[in-house]
Protein backbone atom coordinates (compact mmCIF):
# COMPACT_ATOMS: atom_id res chain seq x y z
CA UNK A 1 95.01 185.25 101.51
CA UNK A 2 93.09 183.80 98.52
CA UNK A 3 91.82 180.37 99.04
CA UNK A 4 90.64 178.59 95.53
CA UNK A 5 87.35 176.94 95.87
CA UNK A 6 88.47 173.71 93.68
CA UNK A 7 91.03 172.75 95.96
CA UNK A 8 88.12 172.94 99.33
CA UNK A 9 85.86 170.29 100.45
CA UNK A 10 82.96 170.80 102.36
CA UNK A 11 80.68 167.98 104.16
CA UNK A 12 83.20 165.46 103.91
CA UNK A 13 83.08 162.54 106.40
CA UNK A 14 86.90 162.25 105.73
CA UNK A 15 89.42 163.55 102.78
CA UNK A 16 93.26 162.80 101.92
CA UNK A 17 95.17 165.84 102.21
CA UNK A 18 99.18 165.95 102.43
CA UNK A 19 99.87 161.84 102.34
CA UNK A 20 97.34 161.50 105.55
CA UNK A 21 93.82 160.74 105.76
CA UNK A 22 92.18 163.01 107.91
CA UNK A 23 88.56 162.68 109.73
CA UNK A 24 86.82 164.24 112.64
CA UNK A 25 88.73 162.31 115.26
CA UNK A 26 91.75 160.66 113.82
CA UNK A 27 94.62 161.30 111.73
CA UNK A 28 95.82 158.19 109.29
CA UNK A 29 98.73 157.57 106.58
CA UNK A 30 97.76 157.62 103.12
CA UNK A 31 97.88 154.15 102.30
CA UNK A 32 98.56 154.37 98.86
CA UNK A 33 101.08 156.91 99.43
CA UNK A 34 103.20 154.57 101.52
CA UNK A 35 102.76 151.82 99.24
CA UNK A 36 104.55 153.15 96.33
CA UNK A 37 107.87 153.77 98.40
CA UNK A 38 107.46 150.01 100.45
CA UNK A 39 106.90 148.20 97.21
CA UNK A 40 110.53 149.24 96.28
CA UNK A 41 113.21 147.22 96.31
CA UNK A 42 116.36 147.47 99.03
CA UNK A 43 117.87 150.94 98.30
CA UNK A 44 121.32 149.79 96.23
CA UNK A 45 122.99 153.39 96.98
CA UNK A 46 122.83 156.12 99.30
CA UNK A 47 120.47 158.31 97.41
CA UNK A 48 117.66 156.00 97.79
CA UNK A 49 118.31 155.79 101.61
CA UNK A 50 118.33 159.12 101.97
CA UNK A 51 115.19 159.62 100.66
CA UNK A 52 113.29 156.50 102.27
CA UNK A 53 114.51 158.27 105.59
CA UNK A 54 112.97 161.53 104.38
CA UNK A 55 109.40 159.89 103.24
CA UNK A 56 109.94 158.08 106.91
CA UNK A 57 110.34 161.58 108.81
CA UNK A 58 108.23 163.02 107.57
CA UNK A 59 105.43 160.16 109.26
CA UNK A 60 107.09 160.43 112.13
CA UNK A 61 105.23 161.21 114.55
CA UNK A 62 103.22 158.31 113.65
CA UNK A 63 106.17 155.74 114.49
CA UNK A 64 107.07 154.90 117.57
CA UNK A 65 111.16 155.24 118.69
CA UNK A 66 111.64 156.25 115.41
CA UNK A 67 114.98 157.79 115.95
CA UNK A 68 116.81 154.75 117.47
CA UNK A 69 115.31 153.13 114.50
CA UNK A 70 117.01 155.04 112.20
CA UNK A 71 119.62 155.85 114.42
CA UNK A 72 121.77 153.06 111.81
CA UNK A 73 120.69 154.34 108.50
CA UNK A 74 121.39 157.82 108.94
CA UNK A 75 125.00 157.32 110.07
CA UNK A 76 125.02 155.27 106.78
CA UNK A 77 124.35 158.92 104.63
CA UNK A 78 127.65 160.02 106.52
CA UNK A 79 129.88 160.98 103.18
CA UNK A 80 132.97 159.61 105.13
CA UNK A 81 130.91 155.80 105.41
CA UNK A 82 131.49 153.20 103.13
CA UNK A 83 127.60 152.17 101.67
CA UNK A 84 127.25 148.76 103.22
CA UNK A 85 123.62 147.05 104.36
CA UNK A 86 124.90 145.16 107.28
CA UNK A 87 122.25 142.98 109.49
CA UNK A 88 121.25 145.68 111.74
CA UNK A 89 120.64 148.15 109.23
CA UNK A 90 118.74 145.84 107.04
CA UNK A 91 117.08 144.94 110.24
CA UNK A 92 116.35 148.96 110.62
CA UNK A 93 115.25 149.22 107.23
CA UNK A 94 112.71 146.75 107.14
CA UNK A 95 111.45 147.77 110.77
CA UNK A 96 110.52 151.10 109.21
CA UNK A 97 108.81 149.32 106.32
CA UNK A 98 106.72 147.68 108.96
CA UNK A 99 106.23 150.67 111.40
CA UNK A 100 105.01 152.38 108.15
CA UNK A 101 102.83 149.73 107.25
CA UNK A 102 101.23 149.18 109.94
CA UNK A 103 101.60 152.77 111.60
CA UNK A 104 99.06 153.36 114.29
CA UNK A 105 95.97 155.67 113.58
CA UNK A 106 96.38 159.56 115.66
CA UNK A 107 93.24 160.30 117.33
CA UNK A 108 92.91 164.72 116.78
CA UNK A 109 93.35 166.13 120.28
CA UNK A 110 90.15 167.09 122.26
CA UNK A 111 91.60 170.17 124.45
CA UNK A 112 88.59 169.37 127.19
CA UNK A 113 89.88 166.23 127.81
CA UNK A 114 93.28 165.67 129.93
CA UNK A 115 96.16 164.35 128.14
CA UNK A 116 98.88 161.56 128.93
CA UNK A 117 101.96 161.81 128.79
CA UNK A 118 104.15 158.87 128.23
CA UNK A 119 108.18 159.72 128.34
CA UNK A 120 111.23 157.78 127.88
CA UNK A 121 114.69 157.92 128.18
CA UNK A 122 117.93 155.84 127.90
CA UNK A 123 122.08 156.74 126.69
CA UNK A 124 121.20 156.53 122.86
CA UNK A 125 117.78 158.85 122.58
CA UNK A 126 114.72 160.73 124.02
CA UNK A 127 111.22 160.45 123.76
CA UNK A 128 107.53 160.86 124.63
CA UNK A 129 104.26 159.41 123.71
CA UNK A 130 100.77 161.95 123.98
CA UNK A 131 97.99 159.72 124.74
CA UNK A 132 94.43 160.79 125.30
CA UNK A 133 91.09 158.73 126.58
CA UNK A 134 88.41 159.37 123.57
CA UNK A 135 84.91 158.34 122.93
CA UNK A 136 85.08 156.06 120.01
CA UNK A 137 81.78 153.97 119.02
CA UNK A 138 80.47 154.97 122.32
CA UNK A 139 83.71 153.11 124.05
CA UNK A 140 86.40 154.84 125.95
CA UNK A 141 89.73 154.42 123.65
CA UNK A 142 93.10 155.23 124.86
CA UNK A 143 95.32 156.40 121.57
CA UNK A 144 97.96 158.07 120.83
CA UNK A 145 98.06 161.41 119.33
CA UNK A 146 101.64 162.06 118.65
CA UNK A 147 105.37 160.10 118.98
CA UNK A 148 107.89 162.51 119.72
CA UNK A 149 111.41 161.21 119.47
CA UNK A 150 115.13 162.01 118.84
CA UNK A 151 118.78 160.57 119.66
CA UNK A 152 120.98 162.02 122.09
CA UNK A 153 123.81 164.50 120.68
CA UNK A 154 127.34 163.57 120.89
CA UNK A 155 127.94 166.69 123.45
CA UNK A 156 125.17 165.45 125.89
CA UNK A 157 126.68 161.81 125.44
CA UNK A 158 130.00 163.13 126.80
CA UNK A 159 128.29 164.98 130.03
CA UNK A 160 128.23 164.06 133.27
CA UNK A 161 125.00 161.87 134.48
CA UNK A 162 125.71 160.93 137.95
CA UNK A 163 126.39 162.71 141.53
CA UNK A 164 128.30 161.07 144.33
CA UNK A 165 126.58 162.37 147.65
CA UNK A 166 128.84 162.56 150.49
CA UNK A 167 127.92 163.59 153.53
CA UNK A 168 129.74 164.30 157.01
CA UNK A 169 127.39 162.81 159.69
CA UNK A 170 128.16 164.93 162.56
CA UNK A 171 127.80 168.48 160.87
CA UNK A 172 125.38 167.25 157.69
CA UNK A 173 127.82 169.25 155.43
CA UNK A 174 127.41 167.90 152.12
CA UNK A 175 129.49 167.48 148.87
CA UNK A 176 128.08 166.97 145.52
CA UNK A 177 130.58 165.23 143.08
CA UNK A 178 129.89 165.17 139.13
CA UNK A 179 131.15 161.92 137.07
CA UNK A 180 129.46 159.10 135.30
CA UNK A 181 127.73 156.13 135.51
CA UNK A 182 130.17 154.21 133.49
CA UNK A 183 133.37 155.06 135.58
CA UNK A 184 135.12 152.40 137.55
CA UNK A 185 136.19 152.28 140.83
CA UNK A 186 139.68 153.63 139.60
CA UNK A 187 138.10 156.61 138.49
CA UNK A 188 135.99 157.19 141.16
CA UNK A 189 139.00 156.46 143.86
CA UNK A 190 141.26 159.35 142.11
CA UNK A 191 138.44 161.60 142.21
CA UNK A 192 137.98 161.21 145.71
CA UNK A 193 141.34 161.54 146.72
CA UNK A 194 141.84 164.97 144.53
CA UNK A 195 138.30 166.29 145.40
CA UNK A 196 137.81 165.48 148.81
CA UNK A 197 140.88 163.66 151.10
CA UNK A 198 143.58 166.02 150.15
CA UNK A 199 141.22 168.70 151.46
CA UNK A 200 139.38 166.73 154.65
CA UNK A 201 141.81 163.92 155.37
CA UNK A 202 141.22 160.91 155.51
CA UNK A 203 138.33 159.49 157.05
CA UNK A 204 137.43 157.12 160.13
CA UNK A 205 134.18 155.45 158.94
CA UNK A 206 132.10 155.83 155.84
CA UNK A 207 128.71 154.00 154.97
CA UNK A 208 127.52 153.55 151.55
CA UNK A 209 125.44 151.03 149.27
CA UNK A 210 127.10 147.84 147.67
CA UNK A 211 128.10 149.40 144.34
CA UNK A 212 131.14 147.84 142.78
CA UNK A 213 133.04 150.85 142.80
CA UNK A 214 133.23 150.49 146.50
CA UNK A 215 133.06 146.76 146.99
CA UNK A 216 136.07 146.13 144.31
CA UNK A 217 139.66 144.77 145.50
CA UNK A 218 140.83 148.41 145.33
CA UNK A 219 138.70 150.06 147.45
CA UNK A 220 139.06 147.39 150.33
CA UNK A 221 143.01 148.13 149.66
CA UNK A 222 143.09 151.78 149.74
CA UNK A 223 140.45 151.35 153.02
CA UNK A 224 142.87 149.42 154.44
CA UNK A 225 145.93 151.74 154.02
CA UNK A 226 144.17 155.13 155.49
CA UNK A 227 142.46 152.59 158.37
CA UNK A 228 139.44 153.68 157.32
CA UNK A 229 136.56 151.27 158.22
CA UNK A 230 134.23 150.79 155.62
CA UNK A 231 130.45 149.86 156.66
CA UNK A 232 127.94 148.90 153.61
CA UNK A 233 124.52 149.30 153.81
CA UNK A 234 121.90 146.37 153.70
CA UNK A 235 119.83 145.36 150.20
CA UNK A 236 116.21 147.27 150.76
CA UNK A 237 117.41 149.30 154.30
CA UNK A 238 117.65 152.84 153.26
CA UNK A 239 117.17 153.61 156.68
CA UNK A 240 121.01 152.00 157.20
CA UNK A 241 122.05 155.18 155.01
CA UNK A 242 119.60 157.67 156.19
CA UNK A 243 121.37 160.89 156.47
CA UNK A 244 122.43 159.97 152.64
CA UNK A 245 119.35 159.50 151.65
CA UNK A 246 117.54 161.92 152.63
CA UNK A 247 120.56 164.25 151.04
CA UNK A 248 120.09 162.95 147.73
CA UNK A 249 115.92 163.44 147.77
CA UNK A 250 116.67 166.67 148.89
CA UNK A 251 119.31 167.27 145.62
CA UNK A 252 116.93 165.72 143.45
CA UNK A 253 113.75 168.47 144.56
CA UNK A 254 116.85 171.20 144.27
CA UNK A 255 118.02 170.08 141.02
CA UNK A 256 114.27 169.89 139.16
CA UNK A 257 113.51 173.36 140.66
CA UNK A 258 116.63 174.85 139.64
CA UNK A 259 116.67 173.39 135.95
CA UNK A 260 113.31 174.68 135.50
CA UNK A 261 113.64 178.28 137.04
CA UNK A 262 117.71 178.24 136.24
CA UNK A 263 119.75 181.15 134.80
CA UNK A 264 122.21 178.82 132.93
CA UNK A 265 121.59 178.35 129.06
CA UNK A 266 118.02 177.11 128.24
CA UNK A 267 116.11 175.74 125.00
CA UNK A 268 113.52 177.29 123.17
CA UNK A 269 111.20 175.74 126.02
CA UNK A 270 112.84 178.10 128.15
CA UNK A 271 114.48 175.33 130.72
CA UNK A 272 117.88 174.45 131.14
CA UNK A 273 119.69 172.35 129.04
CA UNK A 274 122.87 171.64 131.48
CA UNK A 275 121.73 170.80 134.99
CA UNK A 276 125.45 169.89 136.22
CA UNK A 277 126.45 173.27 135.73
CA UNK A 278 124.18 174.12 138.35
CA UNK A 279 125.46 171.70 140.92
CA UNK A 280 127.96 173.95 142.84
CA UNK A 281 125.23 177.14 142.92
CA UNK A 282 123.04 174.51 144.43
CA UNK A 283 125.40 172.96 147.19
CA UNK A 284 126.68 177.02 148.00
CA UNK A 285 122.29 177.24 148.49
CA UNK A 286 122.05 173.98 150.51
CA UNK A 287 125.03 175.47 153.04
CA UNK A 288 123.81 178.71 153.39
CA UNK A 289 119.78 177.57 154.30
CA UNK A 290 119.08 177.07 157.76
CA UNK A 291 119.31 173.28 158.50
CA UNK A 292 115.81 172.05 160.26
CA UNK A 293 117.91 169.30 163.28
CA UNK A 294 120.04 171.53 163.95
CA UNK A 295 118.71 175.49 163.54
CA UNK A 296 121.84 176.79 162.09
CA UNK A 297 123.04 177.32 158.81
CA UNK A 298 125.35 174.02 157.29
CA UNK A 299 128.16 176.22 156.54
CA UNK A 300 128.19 177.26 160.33
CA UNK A 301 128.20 174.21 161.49
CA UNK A 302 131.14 173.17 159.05
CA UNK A 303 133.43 175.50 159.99
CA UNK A 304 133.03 175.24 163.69
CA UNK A 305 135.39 173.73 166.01
């Protein structure tokens, strides 16, 4: 490779290079860059939105939540949507003005130093914040060097993101049901009935915490027709609940082992992107391990008599 000697600079305290202003220890916009595109009027048609939110990507990592900012403009590029600035996109658009503006400096990472790692998460989008603790006029300055974020696909939207625990007290045989945070005690009633009282019968006693979906009018009902006595567990006494507590910290160490060393599909990061497909290979592991109270394995103890 050829490198021409009028486009280097040498002994340069800091140079402009690619819209950022670049130094020994941080990373900055280009000012002047970003003024020519915020001095612009309100985009009047889609072209001009499209290509404010491709000047804005591309200083992305310099803007924090980025993607749920955006998250309003870009459905407005859909072909299929009618071009209309409503409040919350205007409110959007000028947020990015201002996160452009005023966009926070990068400090260059310093790979002797330990990094932090901020992350966040939440039903609309992903992200993370790299942090490090630099010298800085011979202070100790916490900075970011990165903001990584991006909104959650329609497919991962539509997956499950909840596990009812049950467990049988006398024989600590588990059952891990998939559904979703959002579904009512309807939904959660059918799915026990289909899933696990057509196949156990019904039940005599069960304990659990004071979520609506078993406090409602329907659950007392159905509770009521099987004579099953229902027992809820006090506000801040876990220990009311034990044995299902200590199930579901158990599933949770099972589940982060299993989606980082899993077999099922993965990302280029190598872990896997689907952790409720590996629900029922981790219950068939929890029954066949030895259980520590008892020294025999769960599924023995199940099936006996």
């Amino acid at each position: 490779m050829d490198i021409s000697l009028k486009k280097c600079h040498f002994a340069y305290s800091e140079l402009k290079a690619l819209g950022h202003v670049v130094c020994r220890l941080i990373l900055a916009l280009d000012k002047n860059k970003v003024a020519a595109v915020i001095l612009k009027p309100m985009p009047p048609k889609k072209k001009e939105i499209k290509s404010f939110l491709v000047f804005s990507g591309y200083y992305r990592q310099h803007i924090k939540y980025f993607s749920r900012i955006e998250k309003s403009l870009y459905k407005l590029c859909d072909q299929q949507t009618v071009y209309e600035m409503t409040e919350e996109r205007v409110k959007a658009y000028e947020e990015l003005e201002n996160s452009l503006t005023n966009s926070s400096f990068l400090l260059m990472q310093y790979w002797k130093i330990p990094f932090k790692l901020y992350i966040y998460a939440c039903g609309e989008g992903l992200g993370a914040l790299l942090h490090q603790t630099q010298i800085i006029n011979d202070k100790p300055v916490e900075r970011p060097i990165c903001f990584i974020s991006r909104q959650i696909k329609p497919t991962e939207a539509r997956s499950y993101n909840a596990l009812l625990v049950l467990v049988d007290r006398y024989r600590n045989n588990p059952m891990f049901l998939l559904f979703h945070k959002y579904d009512t005690a309807m939904d959660t009633a059918i799915m026990i009935w289909n899933k696990v009282i057509s196949h156990t019968g019904s039940f005599q006693n069960i304990i659990s915490d004071r979520d609506p979906k078993f406090t409602s009018a329907l659950w007392t009902t159905l509770h009521n027709f099987f004579e099953t006595n229902l027992s809820f567990s006090k506000a801040y006494h876990p220990q009311t609940d034990g044995l299902a507590e200590r199930m579901i910290q158990t599933l949770e160490d099972m589940i982060r082992r299993f989606c980082a060393y899993g077999l099922e599909s993965k990302g280029s990061d190598g872990f896997t992107l689907d952790w409720w497909t590996l629900i029922p290979a981790i219950e068939l592991e929890y029954k066949k391990s030895i259980h520590s109270s008892t020294g025999n394995v769960v599924y023995h103890d199940s099936s006996a008599e």
